[in-house]
N, C-alpha and C. Protein backbone atom coordinates (compact mmCIF):
# COMPACT_ATOMS: atom_id res chain seq x y z
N UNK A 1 37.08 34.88 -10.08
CA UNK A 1 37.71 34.37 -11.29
C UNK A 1 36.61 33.93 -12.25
N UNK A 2 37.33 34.06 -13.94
CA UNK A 2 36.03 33.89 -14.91
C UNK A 2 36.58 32.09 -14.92
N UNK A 3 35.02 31.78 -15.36
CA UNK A 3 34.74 30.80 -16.03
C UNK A 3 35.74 30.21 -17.26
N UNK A 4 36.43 31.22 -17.73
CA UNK A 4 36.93 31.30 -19.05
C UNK A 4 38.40 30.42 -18.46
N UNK A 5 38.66 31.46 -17.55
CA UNK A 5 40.06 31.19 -16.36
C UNK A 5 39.86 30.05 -15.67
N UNK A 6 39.32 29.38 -15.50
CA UNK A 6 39.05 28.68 -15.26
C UNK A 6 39.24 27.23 -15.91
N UNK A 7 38.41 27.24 -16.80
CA UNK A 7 38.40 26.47 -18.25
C UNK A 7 40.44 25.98 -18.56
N UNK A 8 41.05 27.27 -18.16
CA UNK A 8 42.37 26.91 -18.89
C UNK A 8 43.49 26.45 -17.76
N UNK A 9 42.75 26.45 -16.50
CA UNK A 9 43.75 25.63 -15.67
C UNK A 9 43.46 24.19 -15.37
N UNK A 10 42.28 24.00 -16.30
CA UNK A 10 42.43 22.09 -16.61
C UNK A 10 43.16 21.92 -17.20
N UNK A 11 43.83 20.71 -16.78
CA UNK A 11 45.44 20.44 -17.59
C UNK A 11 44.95 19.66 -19.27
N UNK A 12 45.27 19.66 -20.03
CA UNK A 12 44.90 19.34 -20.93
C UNK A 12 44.58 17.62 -21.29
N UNK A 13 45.49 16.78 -20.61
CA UNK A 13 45.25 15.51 -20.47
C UNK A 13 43.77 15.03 -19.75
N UNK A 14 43.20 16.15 -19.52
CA UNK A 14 41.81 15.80 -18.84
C UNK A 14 40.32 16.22 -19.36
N UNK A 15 40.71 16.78 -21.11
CA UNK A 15 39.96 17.22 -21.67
C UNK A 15 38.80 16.76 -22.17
N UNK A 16 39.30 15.44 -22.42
CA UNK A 16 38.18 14.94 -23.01
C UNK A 16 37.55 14.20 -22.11
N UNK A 17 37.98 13.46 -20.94
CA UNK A 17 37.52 12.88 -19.81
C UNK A 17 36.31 14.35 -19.19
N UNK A 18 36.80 15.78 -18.95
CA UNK A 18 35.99 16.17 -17.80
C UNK A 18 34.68 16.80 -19.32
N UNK A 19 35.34 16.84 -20.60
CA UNK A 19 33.91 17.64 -21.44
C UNK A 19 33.24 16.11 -21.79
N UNK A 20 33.55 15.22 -21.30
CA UNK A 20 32.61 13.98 -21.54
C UNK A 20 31.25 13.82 -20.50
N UNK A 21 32.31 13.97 -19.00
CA UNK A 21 31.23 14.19 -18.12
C UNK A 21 30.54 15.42 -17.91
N UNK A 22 31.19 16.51 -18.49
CA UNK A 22 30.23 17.29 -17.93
C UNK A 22 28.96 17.40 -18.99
N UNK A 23 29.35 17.22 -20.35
CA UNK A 23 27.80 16.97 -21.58
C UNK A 23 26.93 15.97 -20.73
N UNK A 24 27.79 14.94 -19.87
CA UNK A 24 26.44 14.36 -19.21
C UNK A 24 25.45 14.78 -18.05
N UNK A 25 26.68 15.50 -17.32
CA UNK A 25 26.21 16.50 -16.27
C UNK A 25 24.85 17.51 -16.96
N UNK A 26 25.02 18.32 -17.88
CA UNK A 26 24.23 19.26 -18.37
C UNK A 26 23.03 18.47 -19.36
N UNK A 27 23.51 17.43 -19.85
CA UNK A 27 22.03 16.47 -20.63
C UNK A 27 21.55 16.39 -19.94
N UNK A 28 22.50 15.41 -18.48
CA UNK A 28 20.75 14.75 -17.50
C UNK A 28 20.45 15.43 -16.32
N UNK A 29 20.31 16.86 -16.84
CA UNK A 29 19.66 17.85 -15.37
C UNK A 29 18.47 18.24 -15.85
N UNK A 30 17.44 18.26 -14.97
CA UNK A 30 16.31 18.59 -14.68
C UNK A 30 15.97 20.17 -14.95
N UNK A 31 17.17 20.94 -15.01
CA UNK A 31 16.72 21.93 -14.94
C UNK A 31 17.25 22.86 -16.04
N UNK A 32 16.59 22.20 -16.96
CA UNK A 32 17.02 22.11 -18.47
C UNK A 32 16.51 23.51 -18.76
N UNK A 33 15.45 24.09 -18.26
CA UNK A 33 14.77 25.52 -18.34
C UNK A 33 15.56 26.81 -18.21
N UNK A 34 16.32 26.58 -17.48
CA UNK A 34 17.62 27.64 -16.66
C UNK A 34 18.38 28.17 -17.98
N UNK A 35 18.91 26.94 -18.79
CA UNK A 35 20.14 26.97 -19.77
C UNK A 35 19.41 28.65 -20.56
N UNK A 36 20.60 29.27 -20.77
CA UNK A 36 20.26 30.09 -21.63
C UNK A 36 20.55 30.22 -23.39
N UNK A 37 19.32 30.09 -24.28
CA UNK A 37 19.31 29.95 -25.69
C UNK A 37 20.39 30.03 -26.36
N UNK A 38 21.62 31.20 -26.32
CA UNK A 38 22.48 31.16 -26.70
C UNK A 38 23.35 30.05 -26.27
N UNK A 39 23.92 29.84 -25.14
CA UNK A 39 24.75 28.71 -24.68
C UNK A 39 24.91 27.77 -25.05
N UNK A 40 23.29 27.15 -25.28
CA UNK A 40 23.13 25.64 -25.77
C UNK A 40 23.22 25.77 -27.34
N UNK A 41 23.17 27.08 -28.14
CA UNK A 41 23.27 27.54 -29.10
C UNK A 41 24.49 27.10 -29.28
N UNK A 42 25.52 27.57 -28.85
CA UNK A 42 27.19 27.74 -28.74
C UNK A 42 27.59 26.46 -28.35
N UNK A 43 27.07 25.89 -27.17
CA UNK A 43 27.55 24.12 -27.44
C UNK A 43 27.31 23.09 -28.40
N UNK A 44 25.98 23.88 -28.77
CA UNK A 44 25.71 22.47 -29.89
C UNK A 44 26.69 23.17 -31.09
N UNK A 45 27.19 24.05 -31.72
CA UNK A 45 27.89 24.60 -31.97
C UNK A 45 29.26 23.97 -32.47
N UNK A 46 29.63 23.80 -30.52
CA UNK A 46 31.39 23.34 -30.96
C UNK A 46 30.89 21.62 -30.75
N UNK A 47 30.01 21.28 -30.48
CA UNK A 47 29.42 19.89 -30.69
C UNK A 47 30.12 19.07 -31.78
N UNK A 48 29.28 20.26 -32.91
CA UNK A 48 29.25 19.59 -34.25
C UNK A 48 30.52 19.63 -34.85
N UNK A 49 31.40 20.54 -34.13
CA UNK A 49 32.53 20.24 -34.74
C UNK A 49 33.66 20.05 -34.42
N UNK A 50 33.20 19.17 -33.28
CA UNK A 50 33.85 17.91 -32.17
C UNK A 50 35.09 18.93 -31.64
N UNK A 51 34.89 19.98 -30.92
CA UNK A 51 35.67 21.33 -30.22
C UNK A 51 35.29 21.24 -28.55
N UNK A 52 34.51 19.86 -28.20
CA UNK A 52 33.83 20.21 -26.63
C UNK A 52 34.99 20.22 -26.00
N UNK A 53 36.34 18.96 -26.52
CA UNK A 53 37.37 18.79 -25.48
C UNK A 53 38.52 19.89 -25.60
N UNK A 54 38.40 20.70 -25.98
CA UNK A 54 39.07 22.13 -26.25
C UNK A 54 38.81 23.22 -25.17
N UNK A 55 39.96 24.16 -25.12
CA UNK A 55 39.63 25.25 -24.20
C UNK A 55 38.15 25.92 -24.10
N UNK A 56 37.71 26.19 -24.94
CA UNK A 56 37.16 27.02 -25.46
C UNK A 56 36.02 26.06 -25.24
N UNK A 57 35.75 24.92 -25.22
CA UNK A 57 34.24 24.28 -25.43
C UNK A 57 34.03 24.04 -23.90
N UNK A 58 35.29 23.46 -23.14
CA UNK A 58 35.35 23.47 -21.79
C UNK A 58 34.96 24.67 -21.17
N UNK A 59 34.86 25.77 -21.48
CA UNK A 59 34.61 26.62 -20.54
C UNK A 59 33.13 26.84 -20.79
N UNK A 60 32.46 26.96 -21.81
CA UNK A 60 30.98 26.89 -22.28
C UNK A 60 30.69 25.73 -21.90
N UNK A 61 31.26 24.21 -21.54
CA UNK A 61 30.53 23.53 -20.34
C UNK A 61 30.53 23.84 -19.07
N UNK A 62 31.35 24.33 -19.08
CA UNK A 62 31.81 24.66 -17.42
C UNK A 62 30.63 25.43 -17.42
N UNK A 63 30.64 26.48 -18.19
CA UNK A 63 29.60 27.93 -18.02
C UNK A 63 28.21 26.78 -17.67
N UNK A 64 27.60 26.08 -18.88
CA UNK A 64 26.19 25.42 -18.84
C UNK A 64 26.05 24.78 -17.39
N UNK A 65 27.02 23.77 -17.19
CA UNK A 65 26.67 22.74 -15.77
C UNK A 65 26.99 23.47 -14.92
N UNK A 66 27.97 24.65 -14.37
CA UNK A 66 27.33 25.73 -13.43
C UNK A 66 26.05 26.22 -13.10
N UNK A 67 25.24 26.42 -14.25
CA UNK A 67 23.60 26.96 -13.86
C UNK A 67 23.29 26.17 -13.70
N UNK A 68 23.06 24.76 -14.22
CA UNK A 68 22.27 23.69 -14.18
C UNK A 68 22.22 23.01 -12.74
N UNK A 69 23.87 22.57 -12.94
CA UNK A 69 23.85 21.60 -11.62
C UNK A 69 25.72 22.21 -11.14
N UNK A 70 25.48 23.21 -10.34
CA UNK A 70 26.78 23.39 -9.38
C UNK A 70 27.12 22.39 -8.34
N UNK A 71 26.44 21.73 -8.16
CA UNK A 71 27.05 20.88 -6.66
C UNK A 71 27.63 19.39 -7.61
N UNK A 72 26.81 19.49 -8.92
CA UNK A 72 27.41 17.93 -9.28
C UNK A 72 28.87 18.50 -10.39
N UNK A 73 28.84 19.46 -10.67
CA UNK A 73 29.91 20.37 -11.61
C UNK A 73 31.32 19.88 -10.43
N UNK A 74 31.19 20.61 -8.91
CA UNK A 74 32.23 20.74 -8.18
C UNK A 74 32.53 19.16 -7.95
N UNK A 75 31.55 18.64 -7.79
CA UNK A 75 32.15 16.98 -7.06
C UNK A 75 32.30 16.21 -8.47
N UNK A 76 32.57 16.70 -9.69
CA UNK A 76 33.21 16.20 -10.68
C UNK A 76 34.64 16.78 -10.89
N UNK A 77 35.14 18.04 -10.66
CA UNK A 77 36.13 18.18 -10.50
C UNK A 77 36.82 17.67 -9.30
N UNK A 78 36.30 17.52 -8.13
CA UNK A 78 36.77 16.37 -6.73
C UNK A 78 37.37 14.98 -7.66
N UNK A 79 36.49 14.63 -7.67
CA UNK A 79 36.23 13.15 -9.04
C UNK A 79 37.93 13.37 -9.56
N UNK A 80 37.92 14.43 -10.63
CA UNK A 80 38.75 14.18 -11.68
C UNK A 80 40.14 14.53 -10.73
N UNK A 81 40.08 15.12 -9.48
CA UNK A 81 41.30 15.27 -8.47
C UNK A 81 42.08 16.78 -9.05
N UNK A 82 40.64 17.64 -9.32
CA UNK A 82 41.72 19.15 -9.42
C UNK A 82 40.71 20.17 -8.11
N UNK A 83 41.74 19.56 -7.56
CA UNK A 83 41.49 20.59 -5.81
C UNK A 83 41.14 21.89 -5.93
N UNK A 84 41.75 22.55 -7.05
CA UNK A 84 42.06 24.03 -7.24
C UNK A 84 41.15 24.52 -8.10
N UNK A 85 40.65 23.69 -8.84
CA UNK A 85 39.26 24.01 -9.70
C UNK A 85 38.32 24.24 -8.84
N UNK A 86 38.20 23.03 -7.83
CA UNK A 86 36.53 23.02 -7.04
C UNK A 86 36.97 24.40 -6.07
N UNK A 87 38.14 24.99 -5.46
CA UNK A 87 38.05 25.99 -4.96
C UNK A 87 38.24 27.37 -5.79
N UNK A 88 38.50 27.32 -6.97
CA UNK A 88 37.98 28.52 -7.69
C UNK A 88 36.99 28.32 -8.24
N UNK A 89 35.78 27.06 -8.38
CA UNK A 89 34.27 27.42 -8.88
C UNK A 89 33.60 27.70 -7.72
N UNK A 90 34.11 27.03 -6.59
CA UNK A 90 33.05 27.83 -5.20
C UNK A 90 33.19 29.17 -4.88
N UNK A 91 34.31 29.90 -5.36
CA UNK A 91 34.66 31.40 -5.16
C UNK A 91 33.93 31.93 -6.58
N UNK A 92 33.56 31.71 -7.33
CA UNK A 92 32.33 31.96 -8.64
C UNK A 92 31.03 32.19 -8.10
N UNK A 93 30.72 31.10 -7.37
CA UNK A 93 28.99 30.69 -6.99
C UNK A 93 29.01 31.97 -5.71
């Protein structure tokens, strides 16, 4: 399953809660080198025009804190209590 598909079976009441943590997830990783130019292109993007808690910005986080940090991506969806997310991003990885 895509990333994209993904993105749209967060229920919407959790939008701005999981694109809050995950901008923090993808700021404070180490492995800031990985991100690819466009991406961070495209987030700072819907950044600026406050679109992160939207389908569409959610899944371009989802996409970023996947490369960055997958193990802290899945135990934030644990966190936010969507069972079915962390087992369709481990069927991704």
């Amino acid at each position: 399953m895509t990333l994209e598909k993904i993105a749209r079976n967060i229920p919407a009441s959790l939008w701005d809660e999981a694109s809050e943590k995950l901008i923090d997830i993808t700021l404070g990783s180490r492995n800031a080198s990985k991100m690819p130019s466009d991406l961070a292109k495209t987030i700072l993007y819907y950044w600026q025009r406050d679109q992160l808690a939207t389908e569409v910005g959610l899944h371009r986080l989802l996409e970023a804190s996947m490369i960055l940090e997958p193990e802290k991506t899945v135990s934030l969806m644990k966190e936010l209590g969507l069972s079915e997310i962390v087992v369709m991003l481990k069927e991704t990885s």
